[in-house]
PDB file of N, CA and C in Angstrom:
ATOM      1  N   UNK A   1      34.050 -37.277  41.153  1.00  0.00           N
ATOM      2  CA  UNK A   1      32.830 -37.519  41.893  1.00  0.00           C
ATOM      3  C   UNK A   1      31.824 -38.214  40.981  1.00  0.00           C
ATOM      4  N   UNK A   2      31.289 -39.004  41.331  1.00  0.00           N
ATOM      5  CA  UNK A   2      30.389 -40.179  40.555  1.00  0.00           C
ATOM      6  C   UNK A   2      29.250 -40.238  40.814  1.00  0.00           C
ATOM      7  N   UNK A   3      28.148 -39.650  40.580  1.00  0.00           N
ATOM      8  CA  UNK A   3      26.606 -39.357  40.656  1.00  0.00           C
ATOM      9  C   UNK A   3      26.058 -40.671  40.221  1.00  0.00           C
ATOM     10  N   UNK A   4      24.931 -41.123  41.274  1.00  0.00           N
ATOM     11  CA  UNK A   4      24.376 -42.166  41.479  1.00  0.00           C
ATOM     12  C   UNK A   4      23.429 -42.336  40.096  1.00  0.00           C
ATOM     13  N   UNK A   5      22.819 -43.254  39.661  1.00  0.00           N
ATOM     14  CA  UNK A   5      21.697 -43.396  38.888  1.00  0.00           C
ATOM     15  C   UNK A   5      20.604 -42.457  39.119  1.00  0.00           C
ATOM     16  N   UNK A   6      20.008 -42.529  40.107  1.00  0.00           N
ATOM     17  CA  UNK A   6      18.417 -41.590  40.205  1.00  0.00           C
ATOM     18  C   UNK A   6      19.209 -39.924  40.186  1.00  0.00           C
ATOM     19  N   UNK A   7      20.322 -40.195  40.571  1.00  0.00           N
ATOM     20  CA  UNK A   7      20.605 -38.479  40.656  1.00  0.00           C
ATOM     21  C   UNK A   7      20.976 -38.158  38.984  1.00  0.00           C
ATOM     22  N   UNK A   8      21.569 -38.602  38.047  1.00  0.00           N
ATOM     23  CA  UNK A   8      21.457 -38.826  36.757  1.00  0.00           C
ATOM     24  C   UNK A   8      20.331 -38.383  36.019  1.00  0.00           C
ATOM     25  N   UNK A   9      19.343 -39.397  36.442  1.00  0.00           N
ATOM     26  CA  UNK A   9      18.038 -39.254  35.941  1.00  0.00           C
ATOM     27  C   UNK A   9      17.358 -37.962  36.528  1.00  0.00           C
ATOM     28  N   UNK A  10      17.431 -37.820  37.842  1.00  0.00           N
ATOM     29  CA  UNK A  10      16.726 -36.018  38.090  1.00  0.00           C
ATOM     30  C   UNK A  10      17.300 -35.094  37.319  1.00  0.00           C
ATOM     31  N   UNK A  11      18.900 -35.288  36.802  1.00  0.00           N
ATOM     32  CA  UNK A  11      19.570 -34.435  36.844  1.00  0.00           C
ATOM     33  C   UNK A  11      19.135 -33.781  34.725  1.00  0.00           C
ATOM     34  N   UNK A  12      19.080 -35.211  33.988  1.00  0.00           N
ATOM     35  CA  UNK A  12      18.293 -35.102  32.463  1.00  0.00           C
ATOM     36  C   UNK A  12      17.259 -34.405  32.800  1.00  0.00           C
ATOM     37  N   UNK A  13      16.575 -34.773  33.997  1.00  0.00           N
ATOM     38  CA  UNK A  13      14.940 -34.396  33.954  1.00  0.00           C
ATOM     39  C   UNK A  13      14.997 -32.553  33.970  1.00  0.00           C
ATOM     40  N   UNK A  14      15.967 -32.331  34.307  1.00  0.00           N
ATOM     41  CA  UNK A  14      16.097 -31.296  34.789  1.00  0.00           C
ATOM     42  C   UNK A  14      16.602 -29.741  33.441  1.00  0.00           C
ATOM     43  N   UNK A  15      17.508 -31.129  33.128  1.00  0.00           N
ATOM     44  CA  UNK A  15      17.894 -30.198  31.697  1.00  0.00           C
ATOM     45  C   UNK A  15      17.222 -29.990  30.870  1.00  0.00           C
ATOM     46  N   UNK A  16      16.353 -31.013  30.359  1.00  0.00           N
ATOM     47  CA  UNK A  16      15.260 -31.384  29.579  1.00  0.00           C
ATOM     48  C   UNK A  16      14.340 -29.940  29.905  1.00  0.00           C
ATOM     49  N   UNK A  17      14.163 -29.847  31.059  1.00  0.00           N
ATOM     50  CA  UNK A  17      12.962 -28.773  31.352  1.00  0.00           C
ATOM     51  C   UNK A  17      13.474 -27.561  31.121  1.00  0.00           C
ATOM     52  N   UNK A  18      14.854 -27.351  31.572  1.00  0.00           N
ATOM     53  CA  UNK A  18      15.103 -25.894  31.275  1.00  0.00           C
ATOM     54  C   UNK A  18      15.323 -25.942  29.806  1.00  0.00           C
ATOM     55  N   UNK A  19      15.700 -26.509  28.796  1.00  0.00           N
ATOM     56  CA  UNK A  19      15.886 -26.721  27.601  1.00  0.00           C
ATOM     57  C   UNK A  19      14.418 -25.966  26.877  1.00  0.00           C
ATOM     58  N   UNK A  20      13.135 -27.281  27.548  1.00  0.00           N
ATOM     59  CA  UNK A  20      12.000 -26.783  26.750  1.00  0.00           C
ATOM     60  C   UNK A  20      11.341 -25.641  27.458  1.00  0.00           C
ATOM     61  N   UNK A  21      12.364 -25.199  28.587  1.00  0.00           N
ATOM     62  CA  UNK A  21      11.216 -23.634  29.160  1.00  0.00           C
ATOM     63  C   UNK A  21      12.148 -22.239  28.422  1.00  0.00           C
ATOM     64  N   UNK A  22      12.900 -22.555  27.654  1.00  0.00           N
ATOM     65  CA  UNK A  22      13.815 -21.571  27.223  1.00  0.00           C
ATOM     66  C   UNK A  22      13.822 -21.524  26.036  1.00  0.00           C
ATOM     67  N   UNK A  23      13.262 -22.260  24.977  1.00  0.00           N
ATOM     68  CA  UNK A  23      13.143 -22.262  23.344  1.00  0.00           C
ATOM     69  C   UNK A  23      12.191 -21.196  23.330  1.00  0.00           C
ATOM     70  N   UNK A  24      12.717 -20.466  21.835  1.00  0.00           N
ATOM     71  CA  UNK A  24      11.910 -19.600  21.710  1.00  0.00           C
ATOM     72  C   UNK A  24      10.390 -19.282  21.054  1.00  0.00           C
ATOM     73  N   UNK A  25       9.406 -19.228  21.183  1.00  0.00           N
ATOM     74  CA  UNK A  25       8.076 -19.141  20.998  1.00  0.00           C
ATOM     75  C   UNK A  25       8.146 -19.030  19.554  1.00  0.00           C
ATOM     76  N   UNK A  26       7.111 -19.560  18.769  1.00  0.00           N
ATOM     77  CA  UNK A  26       6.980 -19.350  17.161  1.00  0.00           C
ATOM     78  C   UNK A  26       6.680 -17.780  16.719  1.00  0.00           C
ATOM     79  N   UNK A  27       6.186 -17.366  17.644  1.00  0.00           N
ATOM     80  CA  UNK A  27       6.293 -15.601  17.974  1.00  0.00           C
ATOM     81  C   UNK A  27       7.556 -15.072  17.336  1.00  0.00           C
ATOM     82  N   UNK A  28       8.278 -15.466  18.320  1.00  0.00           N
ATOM     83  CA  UNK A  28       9.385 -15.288  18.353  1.00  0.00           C
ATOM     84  C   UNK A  28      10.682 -15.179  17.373  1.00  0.00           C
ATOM     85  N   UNK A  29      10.153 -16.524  17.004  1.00  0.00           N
ATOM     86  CA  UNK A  29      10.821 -17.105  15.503  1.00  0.00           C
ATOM     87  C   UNK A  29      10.765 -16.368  14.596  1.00  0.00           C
ATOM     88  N   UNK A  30       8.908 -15.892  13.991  1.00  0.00           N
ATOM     89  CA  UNK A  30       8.758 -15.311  13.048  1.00  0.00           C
ATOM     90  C   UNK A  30       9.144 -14.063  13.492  1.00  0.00           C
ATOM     91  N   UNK A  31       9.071 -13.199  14.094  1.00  0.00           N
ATOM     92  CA  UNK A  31       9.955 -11.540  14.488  1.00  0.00           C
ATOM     93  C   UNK A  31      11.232 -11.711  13.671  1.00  0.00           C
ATOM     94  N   UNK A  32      11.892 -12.972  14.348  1.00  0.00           N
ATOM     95  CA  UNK A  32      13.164 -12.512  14.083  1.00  0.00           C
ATOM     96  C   UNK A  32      13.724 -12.970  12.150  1.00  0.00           C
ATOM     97  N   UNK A  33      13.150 -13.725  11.681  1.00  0.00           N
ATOM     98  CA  UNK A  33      12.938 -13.743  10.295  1.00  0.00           C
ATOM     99  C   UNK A  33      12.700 -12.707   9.514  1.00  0.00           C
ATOM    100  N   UNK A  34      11.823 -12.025  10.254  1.00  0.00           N
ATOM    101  CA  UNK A  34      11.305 -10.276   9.540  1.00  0.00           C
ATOM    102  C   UNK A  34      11.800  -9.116  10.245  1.00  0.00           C
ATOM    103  N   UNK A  35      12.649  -9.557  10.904  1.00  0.00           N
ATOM    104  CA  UNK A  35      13.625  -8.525  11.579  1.00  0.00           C
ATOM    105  C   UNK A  35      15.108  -7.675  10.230  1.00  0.00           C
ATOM    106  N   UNK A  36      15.161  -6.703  10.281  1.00  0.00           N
ATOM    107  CA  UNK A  36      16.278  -6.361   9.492  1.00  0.00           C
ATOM    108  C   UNK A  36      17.644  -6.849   9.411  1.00  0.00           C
ATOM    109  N   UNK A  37      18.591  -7.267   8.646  1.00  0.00           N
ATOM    110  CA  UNK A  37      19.731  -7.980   9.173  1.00  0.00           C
ATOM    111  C   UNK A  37      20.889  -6.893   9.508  1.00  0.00           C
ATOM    112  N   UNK A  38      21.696  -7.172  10.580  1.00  0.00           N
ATOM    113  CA  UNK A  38      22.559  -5.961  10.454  1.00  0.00           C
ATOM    114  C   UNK A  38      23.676  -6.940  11.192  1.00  0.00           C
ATOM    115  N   UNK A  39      24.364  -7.435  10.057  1.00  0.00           N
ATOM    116  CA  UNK A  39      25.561  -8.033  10.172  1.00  0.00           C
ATOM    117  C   UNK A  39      26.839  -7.341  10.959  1.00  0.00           C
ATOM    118  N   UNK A  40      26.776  -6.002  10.258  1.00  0.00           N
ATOM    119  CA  UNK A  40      27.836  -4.863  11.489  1.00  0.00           C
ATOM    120  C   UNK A  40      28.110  -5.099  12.750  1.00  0.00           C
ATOM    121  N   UNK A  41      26.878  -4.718  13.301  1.00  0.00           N
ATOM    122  CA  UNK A  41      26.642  -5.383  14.499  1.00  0.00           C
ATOM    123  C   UNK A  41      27.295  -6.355  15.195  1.00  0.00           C
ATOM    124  N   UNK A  42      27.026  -7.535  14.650  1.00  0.00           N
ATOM    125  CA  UNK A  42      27.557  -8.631  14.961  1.00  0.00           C
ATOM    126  C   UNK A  42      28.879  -8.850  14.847  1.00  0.00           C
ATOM    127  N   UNK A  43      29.678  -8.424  13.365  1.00  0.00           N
ATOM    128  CA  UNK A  43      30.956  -8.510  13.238  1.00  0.00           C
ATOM    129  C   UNK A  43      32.082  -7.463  14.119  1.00  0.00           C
ATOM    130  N   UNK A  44      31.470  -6.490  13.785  1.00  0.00           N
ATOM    131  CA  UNK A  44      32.258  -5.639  14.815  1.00  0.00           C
ATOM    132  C   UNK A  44      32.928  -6.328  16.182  1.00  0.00           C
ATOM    133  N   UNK A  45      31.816  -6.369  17.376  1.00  0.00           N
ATOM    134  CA  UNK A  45      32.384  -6.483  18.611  1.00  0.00           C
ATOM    135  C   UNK A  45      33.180  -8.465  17.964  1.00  0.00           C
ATOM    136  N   UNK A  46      32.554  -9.215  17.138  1.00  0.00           N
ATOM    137  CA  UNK A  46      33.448 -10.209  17.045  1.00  0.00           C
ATOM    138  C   UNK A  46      34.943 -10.302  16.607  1.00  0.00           C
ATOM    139  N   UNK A  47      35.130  -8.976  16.088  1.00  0.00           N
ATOM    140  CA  UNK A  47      36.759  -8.811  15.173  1.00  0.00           C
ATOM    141  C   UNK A  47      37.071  -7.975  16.197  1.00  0.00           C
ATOM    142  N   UNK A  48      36.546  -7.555  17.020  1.00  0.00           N
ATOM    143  CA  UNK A  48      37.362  -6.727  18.797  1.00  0.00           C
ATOM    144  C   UNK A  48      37.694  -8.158  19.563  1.00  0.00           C
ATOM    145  N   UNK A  49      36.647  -8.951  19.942  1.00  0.00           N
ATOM    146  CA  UNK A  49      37.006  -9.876  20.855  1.00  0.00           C
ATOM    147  C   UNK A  49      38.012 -10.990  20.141  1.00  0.00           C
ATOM    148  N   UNK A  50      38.421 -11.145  19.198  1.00  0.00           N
ATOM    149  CA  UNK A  50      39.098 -12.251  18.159  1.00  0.00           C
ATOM    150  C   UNK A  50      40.562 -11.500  18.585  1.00  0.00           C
ATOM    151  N   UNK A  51      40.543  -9.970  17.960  1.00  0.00           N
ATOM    152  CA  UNK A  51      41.358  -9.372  18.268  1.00  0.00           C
ATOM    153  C   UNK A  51      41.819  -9.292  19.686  1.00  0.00           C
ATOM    154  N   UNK A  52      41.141  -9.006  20.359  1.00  0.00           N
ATOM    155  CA  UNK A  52      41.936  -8.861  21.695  1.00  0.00           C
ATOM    156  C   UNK A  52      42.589 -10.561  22.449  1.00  0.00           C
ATOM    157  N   UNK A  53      41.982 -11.626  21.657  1.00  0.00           N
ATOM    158  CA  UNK A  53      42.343 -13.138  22.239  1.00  0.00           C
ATOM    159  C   UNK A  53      43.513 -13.007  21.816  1.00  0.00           C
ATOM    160  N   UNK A  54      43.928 -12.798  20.052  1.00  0.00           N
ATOM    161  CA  UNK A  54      45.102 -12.561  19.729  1.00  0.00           C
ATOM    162  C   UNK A  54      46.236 -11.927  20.157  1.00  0.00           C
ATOM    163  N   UNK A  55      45.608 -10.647  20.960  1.00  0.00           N
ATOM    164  CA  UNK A  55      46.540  -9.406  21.713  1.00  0.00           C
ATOM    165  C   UNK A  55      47.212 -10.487  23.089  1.00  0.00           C
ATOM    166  N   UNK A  56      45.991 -10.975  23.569  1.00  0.00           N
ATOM    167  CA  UNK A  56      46.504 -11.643  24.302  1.00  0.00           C
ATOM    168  C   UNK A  56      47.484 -13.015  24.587  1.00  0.00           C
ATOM    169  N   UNK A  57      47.178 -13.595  23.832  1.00  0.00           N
ATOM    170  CA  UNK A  57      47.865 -14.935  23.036  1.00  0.00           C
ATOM    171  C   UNK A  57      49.453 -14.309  22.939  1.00  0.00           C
ATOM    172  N   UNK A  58      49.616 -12.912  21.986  1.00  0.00           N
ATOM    173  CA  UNK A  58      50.609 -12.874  21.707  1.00  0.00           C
ATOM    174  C   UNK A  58      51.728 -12.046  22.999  1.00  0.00           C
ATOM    175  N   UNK A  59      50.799 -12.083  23.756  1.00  0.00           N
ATOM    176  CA  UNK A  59      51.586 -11.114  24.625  1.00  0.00           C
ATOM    177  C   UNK A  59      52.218 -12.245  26.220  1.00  0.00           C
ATOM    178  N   UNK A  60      51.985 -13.448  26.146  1.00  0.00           N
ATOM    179  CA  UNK A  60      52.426 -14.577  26.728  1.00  0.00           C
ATOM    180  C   UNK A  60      53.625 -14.917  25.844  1.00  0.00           C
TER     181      UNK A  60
END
């Protein structure tokens, strides 16, 4: 399906906006700079979900 020119152009206009209504506030920024780091967190559920792609991968 092949979207016309102006529908193109609404369609940037569009991304563009949700892009700059969704960045996060300099507020924001600085919190999370002075926020504590807790890498655990993060790695954990990522070495479950890695793991389970693998579980799955290998089970095809």
């Amino acid at each position: 399906m092949e979207l016309s020119l102006w529908e193109n152009i609404i369609l940037a206009i569009m991304v563009l906006g949700i892009v700059f209504w969704l960045r996060p506030s300099k507020a924001a920024l600085q919190r999370s700079k002075d926020a504590p780091k807790d890498w655990a967190g993060f790695l954990i559920p990522m070495a479950a979900v890695i793991g389970f792609v693998i579980f799955l991968i290998s089970m095809v």
